[in-house]
C-alpha atoms as a PDB file:
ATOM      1  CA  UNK A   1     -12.268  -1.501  -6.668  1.00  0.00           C
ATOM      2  CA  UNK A   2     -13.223   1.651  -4.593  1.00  0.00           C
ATOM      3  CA  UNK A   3     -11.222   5.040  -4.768  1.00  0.00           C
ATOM      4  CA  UNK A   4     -10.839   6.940  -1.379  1.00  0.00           C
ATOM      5  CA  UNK A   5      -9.851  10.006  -0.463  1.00  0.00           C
ATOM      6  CA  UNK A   6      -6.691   9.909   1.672  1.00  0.00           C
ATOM      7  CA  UNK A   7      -4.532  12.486   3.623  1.00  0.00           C
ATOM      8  CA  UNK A   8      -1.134  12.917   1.801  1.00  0.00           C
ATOM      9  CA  UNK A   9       1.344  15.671   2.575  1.00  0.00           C
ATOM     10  CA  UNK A  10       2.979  16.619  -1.133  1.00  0.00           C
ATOM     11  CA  UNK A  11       6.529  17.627  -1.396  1.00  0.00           C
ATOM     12  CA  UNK A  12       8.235  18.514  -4.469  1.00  0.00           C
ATOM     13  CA  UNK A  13       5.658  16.073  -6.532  1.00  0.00           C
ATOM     14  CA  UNK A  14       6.075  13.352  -4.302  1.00  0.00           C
ATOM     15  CA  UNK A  15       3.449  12.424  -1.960  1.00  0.00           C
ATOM     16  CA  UNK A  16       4.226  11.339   1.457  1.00  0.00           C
ATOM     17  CA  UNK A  17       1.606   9.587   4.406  1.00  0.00           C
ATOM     18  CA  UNK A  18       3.118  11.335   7.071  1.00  0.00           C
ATOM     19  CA  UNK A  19       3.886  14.882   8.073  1.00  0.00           C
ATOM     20  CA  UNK A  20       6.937  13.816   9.341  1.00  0.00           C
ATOM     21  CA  UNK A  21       8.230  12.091   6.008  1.00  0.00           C
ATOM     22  CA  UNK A  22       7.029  15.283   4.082  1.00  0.00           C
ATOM     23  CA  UNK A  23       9.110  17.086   6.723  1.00  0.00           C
ATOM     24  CA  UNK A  24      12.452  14.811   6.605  1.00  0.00           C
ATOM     25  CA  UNK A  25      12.198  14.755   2.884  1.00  0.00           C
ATOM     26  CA  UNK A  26      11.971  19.021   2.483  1.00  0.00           C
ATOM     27  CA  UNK A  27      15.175  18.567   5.433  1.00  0.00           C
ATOM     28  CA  UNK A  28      16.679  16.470   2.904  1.00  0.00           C
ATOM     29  CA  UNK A  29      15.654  18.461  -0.384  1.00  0.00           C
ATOM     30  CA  UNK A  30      17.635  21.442   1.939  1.00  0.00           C
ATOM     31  CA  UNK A  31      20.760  19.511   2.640  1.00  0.00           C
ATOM     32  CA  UNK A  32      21.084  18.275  -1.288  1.00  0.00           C
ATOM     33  CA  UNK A  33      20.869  21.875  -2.134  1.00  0.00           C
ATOM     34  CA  UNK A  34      23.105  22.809   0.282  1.00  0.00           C
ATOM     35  CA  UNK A  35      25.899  20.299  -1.057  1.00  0.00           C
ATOM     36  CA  UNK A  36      25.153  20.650  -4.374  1.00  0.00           C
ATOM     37  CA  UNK A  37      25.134  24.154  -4.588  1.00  0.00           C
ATOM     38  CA  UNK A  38      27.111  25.649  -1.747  1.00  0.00           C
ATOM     39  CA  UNK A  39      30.303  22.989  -1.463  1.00  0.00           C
ATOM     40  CA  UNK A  40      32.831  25.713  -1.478  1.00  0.00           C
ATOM     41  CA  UNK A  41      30.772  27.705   1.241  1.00  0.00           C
ATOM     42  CA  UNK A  42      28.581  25.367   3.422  1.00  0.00           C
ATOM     43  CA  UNK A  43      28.060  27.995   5.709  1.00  0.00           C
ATOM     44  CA  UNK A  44      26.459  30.365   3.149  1.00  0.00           C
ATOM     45  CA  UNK A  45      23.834  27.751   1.643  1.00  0.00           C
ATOM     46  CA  UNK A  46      22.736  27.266   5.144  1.00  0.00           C
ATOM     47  CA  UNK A  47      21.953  30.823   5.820  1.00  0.00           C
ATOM     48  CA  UNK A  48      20.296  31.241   2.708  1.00  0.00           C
ATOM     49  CA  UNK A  49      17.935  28.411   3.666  1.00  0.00           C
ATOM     50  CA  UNK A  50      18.015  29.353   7.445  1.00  0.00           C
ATOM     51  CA  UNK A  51      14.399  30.533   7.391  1.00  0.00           C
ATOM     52  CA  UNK A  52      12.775  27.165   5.665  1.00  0.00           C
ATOM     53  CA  UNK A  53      15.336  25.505   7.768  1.00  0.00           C
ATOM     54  CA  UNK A  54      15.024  26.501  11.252  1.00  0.00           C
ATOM     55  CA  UNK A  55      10.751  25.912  10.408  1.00  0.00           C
ATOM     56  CA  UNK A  56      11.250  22.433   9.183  1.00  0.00           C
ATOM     57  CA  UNK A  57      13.621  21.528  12.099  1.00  0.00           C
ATOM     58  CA  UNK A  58      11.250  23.009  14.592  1.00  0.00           C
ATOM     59  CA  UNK A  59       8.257  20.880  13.465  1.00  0.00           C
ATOM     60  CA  UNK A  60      10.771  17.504  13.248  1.00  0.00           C
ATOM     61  CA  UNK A  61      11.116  18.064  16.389  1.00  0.00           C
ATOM     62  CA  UNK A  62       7.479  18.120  17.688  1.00  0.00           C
ATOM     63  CA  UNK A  63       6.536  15.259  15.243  1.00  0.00           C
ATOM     64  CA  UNK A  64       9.452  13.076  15.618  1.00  0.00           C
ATOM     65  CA  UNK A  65       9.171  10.313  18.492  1.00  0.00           C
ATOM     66  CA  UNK A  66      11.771  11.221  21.319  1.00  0.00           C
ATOM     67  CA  UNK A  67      15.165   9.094  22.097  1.00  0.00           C
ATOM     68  CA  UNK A  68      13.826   7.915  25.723  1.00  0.00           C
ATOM     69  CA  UNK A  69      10.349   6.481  24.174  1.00  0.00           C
ATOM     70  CA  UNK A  70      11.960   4.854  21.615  1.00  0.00           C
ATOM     71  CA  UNK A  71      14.387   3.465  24.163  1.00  0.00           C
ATOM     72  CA  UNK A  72      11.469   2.469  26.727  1.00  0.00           C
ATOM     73  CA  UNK A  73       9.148   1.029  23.758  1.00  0.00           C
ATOM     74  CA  UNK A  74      12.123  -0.981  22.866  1.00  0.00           C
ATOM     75  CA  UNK A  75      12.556  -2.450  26.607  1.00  0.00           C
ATOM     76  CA  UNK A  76       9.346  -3.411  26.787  1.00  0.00           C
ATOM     77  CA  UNK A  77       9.133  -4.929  23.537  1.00  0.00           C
ATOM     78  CA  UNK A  78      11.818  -7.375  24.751  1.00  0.00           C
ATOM     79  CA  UNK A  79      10.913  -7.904  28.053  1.00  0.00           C
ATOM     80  CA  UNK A  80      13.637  -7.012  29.574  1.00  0.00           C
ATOM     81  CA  UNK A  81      13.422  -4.898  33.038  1.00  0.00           C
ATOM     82  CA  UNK A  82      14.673  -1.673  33.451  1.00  0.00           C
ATOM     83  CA  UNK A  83      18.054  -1.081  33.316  1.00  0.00           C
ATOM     84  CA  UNK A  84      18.779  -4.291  30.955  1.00  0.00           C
ATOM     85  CA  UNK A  85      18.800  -8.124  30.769  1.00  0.00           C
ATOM     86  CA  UNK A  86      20.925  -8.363  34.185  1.00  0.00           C
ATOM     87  CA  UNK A  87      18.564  -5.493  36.209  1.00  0.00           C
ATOM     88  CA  UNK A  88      21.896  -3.274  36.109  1.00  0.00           C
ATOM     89  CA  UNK A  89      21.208   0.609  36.315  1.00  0.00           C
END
């Protein structure tokens, strides 16, 4: 049995293998928060987590795999051509 020395992104204890899950889980750790502890006034638990946030979101967004190559990896995983099983636009 060897040990090795891996990448891990550590949020709130919990270690995670991607950025991106680290990222989605503080996203999520915001939003519990935010229900938890702001109910009455959604709008105010937001703000007050605005700046963590608007960060978090920012880097989702240049990690996370876009809608069209998800679609397009999908399409091609099934074989079908472009525009659907029929060839329809």
């Amino acid at each position: 049995m060897c040990i090795e020395e891996v990448t891990a992104y550590r949020v709130k204890g919990k270690l995670h293998a991607t950025e991106l899950e680290a990222v989605q889980a503080v996203i999520k750790g915001i939003g519990e928060d935010i229900t938890k502890n702001h109910h009455a006034n959604i709008g105010q638990g937001i703000i007050q987590h605005a700046d963590v946030l608007l960060d978090m979101l920012g880097r989702h967004k240049r990690l996370a795999p876009t809608a069209t190559a998800t679609i397009v990896d999908a399409e091609s995983v099934a074989g079908e051509p472009k525009g659907g099983p029929n060839g329809q636009s």
